[in-house]
PDB file of N, CA and C in Angstrom:
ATOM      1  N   UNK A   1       0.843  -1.177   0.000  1.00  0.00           N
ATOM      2  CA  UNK A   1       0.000   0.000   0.000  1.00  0.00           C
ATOM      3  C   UNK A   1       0.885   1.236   0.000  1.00  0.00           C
ATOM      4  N   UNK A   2       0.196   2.172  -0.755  1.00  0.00           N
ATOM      5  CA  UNK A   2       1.257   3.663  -0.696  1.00  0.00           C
ATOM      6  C   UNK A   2       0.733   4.528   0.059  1.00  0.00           C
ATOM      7  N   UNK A   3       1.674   5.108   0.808  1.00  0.00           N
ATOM      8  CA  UNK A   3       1.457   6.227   1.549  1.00  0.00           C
ATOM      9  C   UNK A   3       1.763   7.409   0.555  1.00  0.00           C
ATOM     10  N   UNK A   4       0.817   8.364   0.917  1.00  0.00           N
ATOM     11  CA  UNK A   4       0.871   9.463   0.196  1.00  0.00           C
ATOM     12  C   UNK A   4       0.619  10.966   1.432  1.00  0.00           C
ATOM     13  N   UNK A   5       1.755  11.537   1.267  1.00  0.00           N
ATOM     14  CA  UNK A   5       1.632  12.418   2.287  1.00  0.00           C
ATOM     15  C   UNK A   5       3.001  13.111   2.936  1.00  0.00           C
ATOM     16  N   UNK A   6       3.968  12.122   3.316  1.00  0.00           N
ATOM     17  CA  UNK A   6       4.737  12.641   4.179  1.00  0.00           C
ATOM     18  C   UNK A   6       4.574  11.945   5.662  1.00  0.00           C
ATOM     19  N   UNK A   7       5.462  12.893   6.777  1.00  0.00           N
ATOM     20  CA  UNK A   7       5.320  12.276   7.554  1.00  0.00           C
ATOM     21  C   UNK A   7       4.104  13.416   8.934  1.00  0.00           C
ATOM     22  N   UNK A   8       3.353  13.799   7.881  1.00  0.00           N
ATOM     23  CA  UNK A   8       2.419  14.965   8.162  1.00  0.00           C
ATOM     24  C   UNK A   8       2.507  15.390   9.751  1.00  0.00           C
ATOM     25  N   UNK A   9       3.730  16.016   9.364  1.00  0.00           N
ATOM     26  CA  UNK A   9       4.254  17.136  10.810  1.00  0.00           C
ATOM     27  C   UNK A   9       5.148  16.742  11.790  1.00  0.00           C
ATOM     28  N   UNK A  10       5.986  15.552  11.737  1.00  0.00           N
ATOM     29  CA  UNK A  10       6.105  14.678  13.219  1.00  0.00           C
ATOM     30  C   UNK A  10       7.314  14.548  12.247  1.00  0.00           C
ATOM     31  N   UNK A  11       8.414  14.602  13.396  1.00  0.00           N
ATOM     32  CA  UNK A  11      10.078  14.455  12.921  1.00  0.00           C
ATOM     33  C   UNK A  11      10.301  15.767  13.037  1.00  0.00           C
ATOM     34  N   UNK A  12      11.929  15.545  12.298  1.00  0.00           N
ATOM     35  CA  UNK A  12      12.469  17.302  12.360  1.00  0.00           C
ATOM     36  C   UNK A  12      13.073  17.503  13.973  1.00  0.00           C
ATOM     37  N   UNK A  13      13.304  16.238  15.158  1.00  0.00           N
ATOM     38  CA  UNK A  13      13.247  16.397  16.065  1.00  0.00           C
ATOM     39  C   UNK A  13      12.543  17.109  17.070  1.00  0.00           C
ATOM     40  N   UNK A  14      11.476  17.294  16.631  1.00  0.00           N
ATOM     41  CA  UNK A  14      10.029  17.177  17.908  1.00  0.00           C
ATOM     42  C   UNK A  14       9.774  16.225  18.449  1.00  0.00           C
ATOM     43  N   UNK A  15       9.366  16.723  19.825  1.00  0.00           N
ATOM     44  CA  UNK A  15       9.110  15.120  20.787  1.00  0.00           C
ATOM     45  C   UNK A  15       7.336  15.085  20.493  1.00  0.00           C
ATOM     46  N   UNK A  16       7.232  13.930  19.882  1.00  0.00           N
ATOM     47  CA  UNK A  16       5.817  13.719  19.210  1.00  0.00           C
ATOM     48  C   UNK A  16       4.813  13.725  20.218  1.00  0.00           C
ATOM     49  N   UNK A  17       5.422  13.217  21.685  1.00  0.00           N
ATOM     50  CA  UNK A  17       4.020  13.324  22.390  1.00  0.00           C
ATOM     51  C   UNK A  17       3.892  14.764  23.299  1.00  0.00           C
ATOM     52  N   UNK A  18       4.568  15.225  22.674  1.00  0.00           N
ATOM     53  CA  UNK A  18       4.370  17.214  23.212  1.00  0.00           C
ATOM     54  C   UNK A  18       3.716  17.776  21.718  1.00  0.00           C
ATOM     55  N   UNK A  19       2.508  17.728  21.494  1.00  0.00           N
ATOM     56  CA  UNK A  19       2.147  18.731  20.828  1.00  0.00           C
ATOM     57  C   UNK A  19       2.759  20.411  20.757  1.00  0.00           C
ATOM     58  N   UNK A  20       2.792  20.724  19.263  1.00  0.00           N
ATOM     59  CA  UNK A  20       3.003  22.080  19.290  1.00  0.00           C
ATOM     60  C   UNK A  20       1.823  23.294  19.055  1.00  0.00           C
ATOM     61  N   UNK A  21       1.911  23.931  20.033  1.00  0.00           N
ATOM     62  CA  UNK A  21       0.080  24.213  19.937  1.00  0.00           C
ATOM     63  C   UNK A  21       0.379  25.448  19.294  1.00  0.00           C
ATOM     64  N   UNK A  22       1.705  26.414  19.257  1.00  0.00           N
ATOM     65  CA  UNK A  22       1.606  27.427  17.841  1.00  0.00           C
ATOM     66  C   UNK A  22       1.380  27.592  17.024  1.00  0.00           C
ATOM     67  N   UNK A  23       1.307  25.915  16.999  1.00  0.00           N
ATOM     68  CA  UNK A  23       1.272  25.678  14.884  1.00  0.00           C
ATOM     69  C   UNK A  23      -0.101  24.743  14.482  1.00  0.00           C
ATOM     70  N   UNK A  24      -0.416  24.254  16.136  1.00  0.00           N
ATOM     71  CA  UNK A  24      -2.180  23.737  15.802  1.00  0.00           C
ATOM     72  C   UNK A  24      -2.886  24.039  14.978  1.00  0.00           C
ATOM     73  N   UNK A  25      -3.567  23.463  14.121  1.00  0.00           N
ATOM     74  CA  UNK A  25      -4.557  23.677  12.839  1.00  0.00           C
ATOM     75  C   UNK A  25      -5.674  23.459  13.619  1.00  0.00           C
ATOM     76  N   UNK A  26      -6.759  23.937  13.510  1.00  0.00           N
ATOM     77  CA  UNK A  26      -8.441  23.379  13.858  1.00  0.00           C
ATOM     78  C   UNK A  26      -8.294  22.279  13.207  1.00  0.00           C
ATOM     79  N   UNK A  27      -9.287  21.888  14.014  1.00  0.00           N
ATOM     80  CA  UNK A  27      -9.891  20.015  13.805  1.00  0.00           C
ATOM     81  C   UNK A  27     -10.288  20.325  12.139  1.00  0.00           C
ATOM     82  N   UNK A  28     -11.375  21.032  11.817  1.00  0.00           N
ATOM     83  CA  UNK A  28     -11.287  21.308  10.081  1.00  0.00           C
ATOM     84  C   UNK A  28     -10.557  21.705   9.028  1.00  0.00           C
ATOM     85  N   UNK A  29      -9.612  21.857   9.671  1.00  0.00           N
ATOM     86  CA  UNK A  29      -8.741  22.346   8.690  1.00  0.00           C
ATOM     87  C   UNK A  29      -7.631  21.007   8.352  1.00  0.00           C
ATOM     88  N   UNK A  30      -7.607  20.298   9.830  1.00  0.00           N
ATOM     89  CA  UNK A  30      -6.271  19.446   9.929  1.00  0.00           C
ATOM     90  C   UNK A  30      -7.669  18.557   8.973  1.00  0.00           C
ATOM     91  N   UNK A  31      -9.210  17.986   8.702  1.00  0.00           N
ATOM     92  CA  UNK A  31      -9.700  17.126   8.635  1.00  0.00           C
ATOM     93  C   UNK A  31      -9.918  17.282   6.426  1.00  0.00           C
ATOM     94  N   UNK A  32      -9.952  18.575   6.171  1.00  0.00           N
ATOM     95  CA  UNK A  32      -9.580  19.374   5.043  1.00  0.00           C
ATOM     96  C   UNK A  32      -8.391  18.814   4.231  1.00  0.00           C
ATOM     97  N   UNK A  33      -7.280  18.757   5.574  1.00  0.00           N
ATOM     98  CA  UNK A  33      -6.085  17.918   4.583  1.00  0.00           C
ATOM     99  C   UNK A  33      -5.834  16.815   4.310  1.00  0.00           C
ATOM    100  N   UNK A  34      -6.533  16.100   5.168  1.00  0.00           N
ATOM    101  CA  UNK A  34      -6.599  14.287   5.375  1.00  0.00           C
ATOM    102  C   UNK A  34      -7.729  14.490   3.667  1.00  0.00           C
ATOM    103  N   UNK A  35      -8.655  14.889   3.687  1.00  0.00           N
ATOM    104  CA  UNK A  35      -9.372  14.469   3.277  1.00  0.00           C
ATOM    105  C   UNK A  35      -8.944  14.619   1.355  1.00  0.00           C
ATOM    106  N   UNK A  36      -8.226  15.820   1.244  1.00  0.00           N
ATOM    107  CA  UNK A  36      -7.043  16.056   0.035  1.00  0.00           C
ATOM    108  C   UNK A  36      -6.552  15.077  -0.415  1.00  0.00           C
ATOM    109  N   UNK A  37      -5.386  14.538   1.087  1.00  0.00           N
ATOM    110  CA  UNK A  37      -4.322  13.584   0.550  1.00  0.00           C
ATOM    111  C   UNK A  37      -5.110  12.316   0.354  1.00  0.00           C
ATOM    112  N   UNK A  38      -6.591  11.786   0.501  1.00  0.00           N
ATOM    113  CA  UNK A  38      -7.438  10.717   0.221  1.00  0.00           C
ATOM    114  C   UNK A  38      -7.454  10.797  -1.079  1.00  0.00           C
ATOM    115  N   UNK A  39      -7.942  12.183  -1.527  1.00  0.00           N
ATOM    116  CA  UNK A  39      -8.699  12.398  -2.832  1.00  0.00           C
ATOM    117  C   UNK A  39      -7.268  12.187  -3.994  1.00  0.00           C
ATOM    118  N   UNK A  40      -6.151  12.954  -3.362  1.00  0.00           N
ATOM    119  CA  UNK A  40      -5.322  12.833  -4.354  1.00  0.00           C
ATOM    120  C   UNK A  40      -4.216  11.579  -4.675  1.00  0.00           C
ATOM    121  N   UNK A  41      -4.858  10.748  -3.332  1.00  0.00           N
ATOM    122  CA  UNK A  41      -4.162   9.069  -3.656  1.00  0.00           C
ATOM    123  C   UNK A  41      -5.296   9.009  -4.945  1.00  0.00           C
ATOM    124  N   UNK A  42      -6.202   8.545  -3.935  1.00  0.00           N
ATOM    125  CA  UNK A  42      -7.143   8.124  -5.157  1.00  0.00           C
ATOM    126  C   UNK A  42      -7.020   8.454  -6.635  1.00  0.00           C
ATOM    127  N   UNK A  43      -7.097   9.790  -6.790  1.00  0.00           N
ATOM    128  CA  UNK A  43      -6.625  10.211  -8.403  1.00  0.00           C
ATOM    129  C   UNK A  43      -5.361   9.749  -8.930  1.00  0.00           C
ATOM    130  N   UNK A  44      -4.569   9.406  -7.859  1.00  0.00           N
ATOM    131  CA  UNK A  44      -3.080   8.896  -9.169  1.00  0.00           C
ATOM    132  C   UNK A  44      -3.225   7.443  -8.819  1.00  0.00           C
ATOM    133  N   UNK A  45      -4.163   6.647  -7.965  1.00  0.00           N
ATOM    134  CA  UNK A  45      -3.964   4.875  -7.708  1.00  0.00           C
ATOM    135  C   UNK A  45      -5.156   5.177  -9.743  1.00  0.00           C
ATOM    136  N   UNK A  46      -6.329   6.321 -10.116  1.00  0.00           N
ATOM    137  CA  UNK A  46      -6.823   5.717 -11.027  1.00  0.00           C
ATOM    138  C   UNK A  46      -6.241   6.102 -11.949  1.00  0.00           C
ATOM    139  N   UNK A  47      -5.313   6.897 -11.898  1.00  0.00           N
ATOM    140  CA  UNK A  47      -4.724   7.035 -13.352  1.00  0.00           C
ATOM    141  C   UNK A  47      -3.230   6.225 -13.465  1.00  0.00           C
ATOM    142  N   UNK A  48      -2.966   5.113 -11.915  1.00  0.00           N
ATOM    143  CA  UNK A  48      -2.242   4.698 -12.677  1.00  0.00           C
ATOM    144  C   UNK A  48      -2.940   3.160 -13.567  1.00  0.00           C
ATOM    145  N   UNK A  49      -3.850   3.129 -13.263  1.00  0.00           N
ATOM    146  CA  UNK A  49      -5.241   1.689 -13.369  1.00  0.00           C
ATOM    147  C   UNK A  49      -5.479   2.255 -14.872  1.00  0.00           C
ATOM    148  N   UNK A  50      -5.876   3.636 -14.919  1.00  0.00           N
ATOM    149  CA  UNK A  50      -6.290   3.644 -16.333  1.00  0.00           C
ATOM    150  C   UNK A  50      -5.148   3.585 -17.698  1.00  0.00           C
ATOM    151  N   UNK A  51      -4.275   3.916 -17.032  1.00  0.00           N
ATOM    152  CA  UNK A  51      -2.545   3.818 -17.944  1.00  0.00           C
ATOM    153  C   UNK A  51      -2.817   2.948 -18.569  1.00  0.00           C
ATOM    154  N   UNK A  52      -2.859   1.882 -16.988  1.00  0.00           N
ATOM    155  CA  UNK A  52      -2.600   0.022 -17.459  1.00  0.00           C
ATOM    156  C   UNK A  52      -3.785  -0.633 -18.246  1.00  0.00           C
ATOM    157  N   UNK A  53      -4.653  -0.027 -17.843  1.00  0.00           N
ATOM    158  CA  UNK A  53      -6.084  -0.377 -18.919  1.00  0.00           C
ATOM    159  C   UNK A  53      -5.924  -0.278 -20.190  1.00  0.00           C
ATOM    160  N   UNK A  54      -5.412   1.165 -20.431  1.00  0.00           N
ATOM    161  CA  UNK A  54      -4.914   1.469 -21.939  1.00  0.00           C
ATOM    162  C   UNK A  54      -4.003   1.073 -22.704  1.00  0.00           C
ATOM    163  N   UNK A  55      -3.236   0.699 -21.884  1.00  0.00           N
ATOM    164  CA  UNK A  55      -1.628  -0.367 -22.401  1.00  0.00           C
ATOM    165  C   UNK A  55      -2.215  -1.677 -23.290  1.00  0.00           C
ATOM    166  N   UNK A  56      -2.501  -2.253 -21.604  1.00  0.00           N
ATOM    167  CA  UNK A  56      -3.689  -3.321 -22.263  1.00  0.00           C
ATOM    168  C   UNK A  56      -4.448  -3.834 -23.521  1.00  0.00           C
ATOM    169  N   UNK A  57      -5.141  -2.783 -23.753  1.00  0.00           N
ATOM    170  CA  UNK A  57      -5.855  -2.387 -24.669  1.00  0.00           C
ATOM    171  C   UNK A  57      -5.519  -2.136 -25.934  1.00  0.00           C
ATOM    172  N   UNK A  58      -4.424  -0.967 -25.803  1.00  0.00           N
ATOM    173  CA  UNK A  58      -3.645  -0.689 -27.294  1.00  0.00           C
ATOM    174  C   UNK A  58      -2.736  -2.556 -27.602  1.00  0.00           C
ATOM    175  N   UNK A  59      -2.433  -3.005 -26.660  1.00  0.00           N
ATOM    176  CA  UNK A  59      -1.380  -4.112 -26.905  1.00  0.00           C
ATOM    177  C   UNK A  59      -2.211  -5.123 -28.178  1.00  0.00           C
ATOM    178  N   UNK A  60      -3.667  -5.624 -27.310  1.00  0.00           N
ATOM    179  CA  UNK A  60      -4.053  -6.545 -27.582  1.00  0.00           C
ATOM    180  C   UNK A  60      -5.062  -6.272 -28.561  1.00  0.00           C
ATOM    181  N   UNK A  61      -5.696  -4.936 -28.727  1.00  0.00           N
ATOM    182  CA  UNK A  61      -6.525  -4.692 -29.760  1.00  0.00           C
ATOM    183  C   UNK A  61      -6.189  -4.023 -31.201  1.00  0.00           C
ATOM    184  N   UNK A  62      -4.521  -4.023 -30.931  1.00  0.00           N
ATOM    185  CA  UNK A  62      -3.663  -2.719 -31.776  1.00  0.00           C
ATOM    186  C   UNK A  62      -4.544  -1.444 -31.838  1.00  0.00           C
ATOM    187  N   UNK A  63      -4.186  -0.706 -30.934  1.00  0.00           N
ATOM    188  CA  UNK A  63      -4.807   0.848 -30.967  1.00  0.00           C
ATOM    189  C   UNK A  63      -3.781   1.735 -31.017  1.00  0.00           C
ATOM    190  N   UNK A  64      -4.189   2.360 -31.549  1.00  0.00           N
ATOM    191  CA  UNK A  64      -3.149   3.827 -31.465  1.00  0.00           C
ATOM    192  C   UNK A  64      -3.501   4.486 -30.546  1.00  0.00           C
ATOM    193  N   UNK A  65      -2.620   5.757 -29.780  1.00  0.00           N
ATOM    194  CA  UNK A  65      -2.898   6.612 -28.972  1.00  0.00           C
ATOM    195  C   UNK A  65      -3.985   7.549 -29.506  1.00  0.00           C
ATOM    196  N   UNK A  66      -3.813   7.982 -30.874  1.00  0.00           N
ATOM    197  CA  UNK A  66      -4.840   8.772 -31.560  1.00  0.00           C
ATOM    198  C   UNK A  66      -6.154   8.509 -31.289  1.00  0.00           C
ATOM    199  N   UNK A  67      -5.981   6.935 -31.459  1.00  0.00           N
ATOM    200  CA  UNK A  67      -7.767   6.202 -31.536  1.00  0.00           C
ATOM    201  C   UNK A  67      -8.388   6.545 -29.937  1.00  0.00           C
ATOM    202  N   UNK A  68      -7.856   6.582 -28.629  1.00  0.00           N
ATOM    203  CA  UNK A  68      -8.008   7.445 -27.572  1.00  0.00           C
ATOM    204  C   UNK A  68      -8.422   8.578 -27.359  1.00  0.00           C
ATOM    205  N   UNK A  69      -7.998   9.199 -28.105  1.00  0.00           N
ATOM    206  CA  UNK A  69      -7.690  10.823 -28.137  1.00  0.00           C
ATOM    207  C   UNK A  69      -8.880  11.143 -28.785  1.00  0.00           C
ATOM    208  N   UNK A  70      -9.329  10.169 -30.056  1.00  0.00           N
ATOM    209  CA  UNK A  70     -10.464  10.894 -30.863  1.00  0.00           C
ATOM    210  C   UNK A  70     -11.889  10.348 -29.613  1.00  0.00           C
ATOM    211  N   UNK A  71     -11.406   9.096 -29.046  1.00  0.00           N
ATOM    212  CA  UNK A  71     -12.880   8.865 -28.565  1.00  0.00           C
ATOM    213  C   UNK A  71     -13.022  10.015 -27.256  1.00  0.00           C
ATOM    214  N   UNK A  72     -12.083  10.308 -26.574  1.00  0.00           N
ATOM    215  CA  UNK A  72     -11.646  10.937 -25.605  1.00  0.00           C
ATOM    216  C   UNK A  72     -12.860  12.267 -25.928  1.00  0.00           C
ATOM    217  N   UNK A  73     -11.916  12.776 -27.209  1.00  0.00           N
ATOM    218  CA  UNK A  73     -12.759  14.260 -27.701  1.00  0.00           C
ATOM    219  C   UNK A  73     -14.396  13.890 -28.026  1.00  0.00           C
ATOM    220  N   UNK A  74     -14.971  12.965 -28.599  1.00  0.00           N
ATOM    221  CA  UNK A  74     -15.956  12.759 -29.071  1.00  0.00           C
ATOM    222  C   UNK A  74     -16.570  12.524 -27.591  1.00  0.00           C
ATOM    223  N   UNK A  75     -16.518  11.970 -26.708  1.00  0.00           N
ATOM    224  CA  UNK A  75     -16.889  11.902 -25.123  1.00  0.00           C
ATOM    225  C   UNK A  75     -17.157  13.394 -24.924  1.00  0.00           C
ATOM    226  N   UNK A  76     -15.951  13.963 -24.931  1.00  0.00           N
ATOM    227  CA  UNK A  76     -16.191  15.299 -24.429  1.00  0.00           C
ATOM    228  C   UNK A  76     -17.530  16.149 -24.872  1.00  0.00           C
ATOM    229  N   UNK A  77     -17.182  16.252 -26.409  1.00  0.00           N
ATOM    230  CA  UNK A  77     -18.288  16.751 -27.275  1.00  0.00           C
ATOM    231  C   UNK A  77     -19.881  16.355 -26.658  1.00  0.00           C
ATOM    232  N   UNK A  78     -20.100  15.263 -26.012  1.00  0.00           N
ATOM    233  CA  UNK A  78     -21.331  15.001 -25.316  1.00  0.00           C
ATOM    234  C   UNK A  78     -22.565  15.719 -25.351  1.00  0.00           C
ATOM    235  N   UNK A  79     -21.531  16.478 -24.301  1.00  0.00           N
ATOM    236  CA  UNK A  79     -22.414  17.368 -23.440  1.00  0.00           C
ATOM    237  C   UNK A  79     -22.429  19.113 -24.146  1.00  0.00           C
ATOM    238  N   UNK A  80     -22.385  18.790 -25.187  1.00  0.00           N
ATOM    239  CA  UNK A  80     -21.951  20.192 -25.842  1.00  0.00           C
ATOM    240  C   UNK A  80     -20.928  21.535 -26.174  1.00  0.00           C
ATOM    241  N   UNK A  81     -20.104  20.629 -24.898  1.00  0.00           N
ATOM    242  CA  UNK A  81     -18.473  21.938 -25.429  1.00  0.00           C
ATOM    243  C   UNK A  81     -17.672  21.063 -24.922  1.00  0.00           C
ATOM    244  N   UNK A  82     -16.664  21.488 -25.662  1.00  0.00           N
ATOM    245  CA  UNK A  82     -15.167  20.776 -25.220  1.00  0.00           C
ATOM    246  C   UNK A  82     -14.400  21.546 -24.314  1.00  0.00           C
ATOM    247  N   UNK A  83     -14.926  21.186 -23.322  1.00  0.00           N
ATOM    248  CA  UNK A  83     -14.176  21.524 -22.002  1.00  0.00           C
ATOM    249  C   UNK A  83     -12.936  20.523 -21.243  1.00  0.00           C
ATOM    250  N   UNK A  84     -13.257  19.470 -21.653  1.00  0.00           N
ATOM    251  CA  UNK A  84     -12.648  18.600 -21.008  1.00  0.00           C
ATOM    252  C   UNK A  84     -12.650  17.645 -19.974  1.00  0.00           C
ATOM    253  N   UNK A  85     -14.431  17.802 -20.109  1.00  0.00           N
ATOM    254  CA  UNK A  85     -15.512  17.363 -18.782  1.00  0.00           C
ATOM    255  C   UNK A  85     -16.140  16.572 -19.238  1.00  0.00           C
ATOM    256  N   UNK A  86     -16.626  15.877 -18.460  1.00  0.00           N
ATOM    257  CA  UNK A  86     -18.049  15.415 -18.818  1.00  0.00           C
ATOM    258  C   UNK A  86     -19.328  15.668 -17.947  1.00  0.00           C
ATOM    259  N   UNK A  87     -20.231  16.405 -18.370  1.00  0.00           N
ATOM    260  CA  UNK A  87     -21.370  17.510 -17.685  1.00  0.00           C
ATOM    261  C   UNK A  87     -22.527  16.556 -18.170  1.00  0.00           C
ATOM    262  N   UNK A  88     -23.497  15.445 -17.401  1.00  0.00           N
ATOM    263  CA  UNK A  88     -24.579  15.368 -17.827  1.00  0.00           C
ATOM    264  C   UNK A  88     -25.373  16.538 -18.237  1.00  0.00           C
ATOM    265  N   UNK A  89     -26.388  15.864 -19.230  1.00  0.00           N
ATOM    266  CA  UNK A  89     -27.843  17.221 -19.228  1.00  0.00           C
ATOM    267  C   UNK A  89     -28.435  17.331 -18.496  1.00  0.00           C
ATOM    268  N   UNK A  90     -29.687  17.646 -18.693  1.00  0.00           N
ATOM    269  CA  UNK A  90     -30.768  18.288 -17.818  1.00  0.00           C
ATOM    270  C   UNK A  90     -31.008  16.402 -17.516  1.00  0.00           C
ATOM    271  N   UNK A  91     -32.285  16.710 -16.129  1.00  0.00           N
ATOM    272  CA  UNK A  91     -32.508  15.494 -15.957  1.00  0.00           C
ATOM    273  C   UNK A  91     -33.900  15.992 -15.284  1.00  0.00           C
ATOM    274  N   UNK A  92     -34.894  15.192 -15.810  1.00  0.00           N
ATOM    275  CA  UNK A  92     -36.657  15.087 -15.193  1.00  0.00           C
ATOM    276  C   UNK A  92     -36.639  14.635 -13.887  1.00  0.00           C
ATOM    277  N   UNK A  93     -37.275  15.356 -12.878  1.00  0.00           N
ATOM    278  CA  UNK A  93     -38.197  14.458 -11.382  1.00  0.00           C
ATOM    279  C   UNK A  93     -38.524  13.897 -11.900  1.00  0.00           C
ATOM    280  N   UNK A  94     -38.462  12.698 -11.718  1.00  0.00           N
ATOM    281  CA  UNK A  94     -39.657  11.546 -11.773  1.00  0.00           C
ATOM    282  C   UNK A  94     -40.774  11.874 -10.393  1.00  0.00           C
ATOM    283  N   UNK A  95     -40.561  12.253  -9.866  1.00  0.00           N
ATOM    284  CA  UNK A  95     -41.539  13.184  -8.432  1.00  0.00           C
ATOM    285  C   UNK A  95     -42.074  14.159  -8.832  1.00  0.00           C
ATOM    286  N   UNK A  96     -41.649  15.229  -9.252  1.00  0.00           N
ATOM    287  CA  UNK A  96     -42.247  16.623  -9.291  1.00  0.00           C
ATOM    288  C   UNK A  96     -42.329  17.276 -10.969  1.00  0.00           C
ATOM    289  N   UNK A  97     -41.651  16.174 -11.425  1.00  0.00           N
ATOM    290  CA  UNK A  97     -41.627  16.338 -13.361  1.00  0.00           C
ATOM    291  C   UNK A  97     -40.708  17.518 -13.690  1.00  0.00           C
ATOM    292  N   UNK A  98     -40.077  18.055 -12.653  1.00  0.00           N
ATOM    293  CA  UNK A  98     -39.282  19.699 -13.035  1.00  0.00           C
ATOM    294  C   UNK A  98     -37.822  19.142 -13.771  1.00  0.00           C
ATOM    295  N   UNK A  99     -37.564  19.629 -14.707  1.00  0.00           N
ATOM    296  CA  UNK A  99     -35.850  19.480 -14.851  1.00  0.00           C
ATOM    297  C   UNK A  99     -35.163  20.405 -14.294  1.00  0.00           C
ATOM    298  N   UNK A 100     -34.111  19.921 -13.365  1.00  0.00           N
ATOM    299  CA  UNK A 100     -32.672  19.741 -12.990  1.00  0.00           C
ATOM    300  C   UNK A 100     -31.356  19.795 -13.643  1.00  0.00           C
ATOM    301  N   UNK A 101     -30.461  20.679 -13.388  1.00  0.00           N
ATOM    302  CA  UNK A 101     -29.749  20.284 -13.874  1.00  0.00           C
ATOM    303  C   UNK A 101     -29.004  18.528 -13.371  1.00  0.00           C
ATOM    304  N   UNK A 102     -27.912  18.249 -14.779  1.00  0.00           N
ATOM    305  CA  UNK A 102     -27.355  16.822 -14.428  1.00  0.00           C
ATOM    306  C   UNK A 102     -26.177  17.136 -13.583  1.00  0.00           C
ATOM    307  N   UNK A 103     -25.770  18.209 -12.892  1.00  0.00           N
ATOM    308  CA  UNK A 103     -24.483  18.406 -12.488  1.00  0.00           C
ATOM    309  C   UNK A 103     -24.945  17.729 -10.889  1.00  0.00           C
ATOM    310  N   UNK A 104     -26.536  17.413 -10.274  1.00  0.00           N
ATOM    311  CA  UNK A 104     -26.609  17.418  -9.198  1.00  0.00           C
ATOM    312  C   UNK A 104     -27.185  16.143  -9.193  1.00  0.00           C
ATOM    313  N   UNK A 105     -27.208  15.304  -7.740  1.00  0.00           N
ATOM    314  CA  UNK A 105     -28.045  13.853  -7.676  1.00  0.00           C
ATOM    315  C   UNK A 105     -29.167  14.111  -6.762  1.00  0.00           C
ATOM    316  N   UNK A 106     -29.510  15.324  -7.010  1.00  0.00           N
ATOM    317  CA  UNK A 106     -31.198  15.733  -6.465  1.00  0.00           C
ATOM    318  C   UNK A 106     -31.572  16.534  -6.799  1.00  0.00           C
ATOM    319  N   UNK A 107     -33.453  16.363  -7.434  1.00  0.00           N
ATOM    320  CA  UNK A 107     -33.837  17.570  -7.491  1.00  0.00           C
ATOM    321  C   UNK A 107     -34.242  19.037  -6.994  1.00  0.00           C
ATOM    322  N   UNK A 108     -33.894  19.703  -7.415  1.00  0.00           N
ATOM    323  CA  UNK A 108     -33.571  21.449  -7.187  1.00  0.00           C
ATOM    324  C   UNK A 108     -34.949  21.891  -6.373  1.00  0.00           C
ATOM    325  N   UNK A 109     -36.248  21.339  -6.621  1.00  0.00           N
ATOM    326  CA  UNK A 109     -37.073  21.762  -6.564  1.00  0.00           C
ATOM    327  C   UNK A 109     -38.098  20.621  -5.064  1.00  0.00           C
ATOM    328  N   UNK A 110     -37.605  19.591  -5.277  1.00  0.00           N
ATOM    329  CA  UNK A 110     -38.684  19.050  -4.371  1.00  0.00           C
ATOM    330  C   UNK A 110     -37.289  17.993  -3.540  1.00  0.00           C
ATOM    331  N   UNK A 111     -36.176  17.667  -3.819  1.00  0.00           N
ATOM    332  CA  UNK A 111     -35.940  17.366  -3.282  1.00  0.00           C
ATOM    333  C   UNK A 111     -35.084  15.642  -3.411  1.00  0.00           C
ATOM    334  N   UNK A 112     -36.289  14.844  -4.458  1.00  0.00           N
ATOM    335  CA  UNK A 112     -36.431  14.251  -4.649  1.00  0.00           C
ATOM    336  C   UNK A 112     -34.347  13.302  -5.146  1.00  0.00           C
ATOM    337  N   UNK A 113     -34.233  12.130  -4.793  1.00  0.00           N
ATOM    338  CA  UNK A 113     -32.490  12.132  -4.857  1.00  0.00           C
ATOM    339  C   UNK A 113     -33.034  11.241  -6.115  1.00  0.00           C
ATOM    340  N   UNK A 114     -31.680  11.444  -7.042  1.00  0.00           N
ATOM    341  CA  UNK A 114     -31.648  10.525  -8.428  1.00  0.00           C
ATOM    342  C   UNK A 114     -30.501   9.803  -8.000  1.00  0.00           C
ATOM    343  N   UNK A 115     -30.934   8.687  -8.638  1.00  0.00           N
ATOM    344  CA  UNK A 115     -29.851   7.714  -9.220  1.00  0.00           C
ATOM    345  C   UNK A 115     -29.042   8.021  -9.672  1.00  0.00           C
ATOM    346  N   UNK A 116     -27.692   7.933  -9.292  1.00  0.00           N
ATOM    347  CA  UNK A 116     -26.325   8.133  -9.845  1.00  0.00           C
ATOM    348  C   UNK A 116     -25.967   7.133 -11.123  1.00  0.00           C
ATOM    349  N   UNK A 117     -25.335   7.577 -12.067  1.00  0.00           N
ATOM    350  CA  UNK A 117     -25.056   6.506 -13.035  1.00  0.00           C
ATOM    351  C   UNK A 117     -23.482   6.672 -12.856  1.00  0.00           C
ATOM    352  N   UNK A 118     -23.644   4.557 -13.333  1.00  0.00           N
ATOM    353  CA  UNK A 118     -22.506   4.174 -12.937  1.00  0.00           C
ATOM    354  C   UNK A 118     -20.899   4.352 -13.382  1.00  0.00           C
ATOM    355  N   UNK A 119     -21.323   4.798 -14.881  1.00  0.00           N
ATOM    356  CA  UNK A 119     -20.504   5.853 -15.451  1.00  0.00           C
ATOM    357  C   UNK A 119     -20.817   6.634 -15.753  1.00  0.00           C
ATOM    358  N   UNK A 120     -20.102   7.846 -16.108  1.00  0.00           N
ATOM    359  CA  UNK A 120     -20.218   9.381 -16.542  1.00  0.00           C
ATOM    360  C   UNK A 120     -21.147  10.347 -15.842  1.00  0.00           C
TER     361      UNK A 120
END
């Protein structure tokens, strides 16, 4: 397993069980950074998964990097601009019949929670 982080504050010759209370962070702020260095394992454990997916893939299906790149852009195109996102559309209550935007997993208006899809 990888640690990602450091040795978040401890060393440098401090005696670890004397807190330094000059340099104390609030509980939200210290809970702000935990919650970062989660998000930003996570983003490089999937891009190193999607590398290997694509390796994979180009090996055994002969793909070019191009052939990526175009589906990549055509993904993008989706949702109507090439941003580099992918932005569902609008989406109906099935409760209250109002459209929503797709950026949210509930409706705006009554409340009502949607189903997340399992991709995009």
């Amino acid at each position: 397993m990888v640690f990602v982080g450091g040795m978040g504050g401890l060393g440098g010759g401090m005696d670890v069980g004397q807190p330094n209370l000059s340099s104390a962070k609030p509980r939200g702020v210290l809970e702000l950074e935990m919650r970062v260095r989660d998000l930003e394992h996570h983003v490089a454990r999937l891009s190193l998964l999607n590398q290997a997916l694509w390796e994979v893939l180009r090996e055994e299906l002969r793909l070019r990097d191009e052939d990526i790149e175009q589906r990549a852009h055509e993904v993008d195109l989706r949702d109507g601009k090439a941003d580099g996102e992918m932005n569902g559309g609008p989406v109906r209550c099935p409760s209250c019949n109002r459209v929503s935007s797709g950026k949210h997993y509930k409706c705006l208006y009554c409340g009502q929670l949607f189903e997340k899809p399992l991709f995009g």
